[in-house]
C-alpha atoms as a PDB file:
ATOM      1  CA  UNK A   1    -144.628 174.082 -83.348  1.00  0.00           C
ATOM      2  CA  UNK A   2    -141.963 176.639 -82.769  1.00  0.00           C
ATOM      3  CA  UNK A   3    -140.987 178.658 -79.341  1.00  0.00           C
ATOM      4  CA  UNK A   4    -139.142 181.271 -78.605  1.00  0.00           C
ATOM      5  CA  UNK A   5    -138.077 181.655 -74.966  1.00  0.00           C
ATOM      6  CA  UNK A   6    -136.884 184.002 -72.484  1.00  0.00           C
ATOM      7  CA  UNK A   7    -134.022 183.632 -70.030  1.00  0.00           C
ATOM      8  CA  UNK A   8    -133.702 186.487 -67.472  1.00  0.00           C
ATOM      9  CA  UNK A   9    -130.755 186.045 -65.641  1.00  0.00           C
ATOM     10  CA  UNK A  10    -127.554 185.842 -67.818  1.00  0.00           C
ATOM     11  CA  UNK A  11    -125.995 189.057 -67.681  1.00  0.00           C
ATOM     12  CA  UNK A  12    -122.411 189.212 -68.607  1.00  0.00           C
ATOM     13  CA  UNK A  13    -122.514 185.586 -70.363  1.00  0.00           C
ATOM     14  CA  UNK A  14    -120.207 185.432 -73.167  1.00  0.00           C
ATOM     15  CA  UNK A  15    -119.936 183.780 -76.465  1.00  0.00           C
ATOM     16  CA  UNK A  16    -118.780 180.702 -75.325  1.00  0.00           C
ATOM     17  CA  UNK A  17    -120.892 180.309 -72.415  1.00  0.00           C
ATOM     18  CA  UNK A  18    -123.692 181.155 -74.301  1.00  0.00           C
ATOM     19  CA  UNK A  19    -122.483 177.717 -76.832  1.00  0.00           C
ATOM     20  CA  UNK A  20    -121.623 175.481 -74.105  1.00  0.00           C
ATOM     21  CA  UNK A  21    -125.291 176.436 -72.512  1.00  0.00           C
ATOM     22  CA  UNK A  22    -126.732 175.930 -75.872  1.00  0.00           C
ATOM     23  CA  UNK A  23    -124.676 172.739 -76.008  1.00  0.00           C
ATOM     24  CA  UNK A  24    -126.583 170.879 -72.885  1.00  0.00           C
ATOM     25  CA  UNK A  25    -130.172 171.821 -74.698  1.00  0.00           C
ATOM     26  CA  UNK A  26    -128.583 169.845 -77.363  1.00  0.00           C
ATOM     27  CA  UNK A  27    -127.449 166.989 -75.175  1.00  0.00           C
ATOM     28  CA  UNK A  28    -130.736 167.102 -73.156  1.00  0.00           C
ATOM     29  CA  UNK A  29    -133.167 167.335 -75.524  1.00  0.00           C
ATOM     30  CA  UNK A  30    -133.279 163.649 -76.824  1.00  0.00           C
ATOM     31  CA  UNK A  31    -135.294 162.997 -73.388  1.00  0.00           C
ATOM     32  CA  UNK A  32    -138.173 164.766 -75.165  1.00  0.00           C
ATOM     33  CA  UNK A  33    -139.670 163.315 -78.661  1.00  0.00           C
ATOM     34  CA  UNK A  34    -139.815 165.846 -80.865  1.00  0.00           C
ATOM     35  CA  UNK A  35    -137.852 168.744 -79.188  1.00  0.00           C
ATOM     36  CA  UNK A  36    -135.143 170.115 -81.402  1.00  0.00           C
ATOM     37  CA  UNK A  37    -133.021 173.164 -79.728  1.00  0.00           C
ATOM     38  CA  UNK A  38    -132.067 175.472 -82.906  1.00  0.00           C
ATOM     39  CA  UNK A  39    -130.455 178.458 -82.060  1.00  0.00           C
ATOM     40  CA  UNK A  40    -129.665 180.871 -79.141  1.00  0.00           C
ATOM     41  CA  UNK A  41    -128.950 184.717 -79.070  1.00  0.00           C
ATOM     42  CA  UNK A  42    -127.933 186.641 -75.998  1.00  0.00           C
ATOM     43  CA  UNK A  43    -127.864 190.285 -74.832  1.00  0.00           C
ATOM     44  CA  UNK A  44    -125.119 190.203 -72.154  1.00  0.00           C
ATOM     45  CA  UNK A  45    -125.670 193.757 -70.745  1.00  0.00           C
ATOM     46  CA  UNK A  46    -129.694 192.391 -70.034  1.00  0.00           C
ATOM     47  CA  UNK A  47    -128.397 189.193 -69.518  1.00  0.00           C
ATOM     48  CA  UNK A  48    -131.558 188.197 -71.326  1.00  0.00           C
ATOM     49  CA  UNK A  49    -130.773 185.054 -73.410  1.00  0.00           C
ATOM     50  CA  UNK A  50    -133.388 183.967 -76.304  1.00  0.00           C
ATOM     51  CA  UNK A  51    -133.374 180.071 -77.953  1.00  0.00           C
ATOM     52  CA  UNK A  52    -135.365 179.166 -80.556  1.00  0.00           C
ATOM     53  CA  UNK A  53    -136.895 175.643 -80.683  1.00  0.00           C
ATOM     54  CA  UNK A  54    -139.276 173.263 -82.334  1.00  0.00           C
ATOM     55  CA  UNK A  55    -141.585 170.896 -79.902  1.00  0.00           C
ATOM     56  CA  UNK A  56    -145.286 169.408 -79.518  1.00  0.00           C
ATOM     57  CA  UNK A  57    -145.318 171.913 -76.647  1.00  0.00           C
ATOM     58  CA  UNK A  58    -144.366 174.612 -73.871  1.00  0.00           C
ATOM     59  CA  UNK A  59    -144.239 172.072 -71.655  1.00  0.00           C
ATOM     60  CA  UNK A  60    -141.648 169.486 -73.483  1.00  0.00           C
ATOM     61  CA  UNK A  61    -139.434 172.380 -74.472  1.00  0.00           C
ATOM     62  CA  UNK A  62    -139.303 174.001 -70.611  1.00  0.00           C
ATOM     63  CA  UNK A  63    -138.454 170.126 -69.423  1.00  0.00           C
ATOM     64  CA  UNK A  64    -135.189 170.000 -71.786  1.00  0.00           C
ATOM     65  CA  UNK A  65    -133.973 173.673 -70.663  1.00  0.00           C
ATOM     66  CA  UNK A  66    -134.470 172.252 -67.133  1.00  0.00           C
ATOM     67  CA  UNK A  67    -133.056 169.072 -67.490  1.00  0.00           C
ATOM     68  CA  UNK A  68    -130.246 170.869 -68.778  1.00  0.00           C
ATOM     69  CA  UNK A  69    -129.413 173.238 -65.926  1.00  0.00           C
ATOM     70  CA  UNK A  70    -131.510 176.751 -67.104  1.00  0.00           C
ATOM     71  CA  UNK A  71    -135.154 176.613 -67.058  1.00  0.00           C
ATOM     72  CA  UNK A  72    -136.551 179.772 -68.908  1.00  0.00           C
ATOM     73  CA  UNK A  73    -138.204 182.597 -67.839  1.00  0.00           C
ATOM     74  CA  UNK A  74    -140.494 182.912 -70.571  1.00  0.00           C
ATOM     75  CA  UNK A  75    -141.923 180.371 -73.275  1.00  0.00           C
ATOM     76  CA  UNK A  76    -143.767 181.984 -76.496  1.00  0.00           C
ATOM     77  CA  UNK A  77    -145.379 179.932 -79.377  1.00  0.00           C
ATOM     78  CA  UNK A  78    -144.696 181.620 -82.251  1.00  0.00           C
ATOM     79  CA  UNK A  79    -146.702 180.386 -84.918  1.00  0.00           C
ATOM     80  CA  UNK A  80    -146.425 183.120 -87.446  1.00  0.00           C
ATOM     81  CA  UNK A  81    -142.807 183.988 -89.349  1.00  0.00           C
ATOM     82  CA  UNK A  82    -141.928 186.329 -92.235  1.00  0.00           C
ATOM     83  CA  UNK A  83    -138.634 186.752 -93.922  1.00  0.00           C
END
């Protein structure tokens, strides 16, 4: 399954913070089969920050981001995607 998730409280974070933070879901998420972190987008004037992810649940993907130092906000199965 897929998730998209919500982080509220990043505003200002840069480029680089944004890959270093995106580095330790990386790092972290070997502690949970089947959680693969895949990309990360930010809006630094919200300071809303968005990762996409693949996992056998919410649950499993909200335990990496909080092993990792930044639980989200927000965790959204999206199981529908168009290009």
């Amino acid at each position: 399954m897929r998730f998209m998730d919500v982080h509220t409280e990043m505003k200002g974070i840069t480029k680089d913070q944004l890959r270093k933070e995106h580095e330790k879901d990386i790092k972290a998420q070997a502690s949970e089969k089947g959680v693969k972190f895949i990309k990360a987008w930010a809006d630094p004037k919200t300071g809303r920050v968005f990762c996409l992810s693949e996992g056998p649940n919410r649950e499993a993907v909200q335990r990496v981001h909080s092993k990792a130092g930044h639980p989200a906000n927000e965790i959204y199965e999206v199981s529908v995607e168009v290009e």
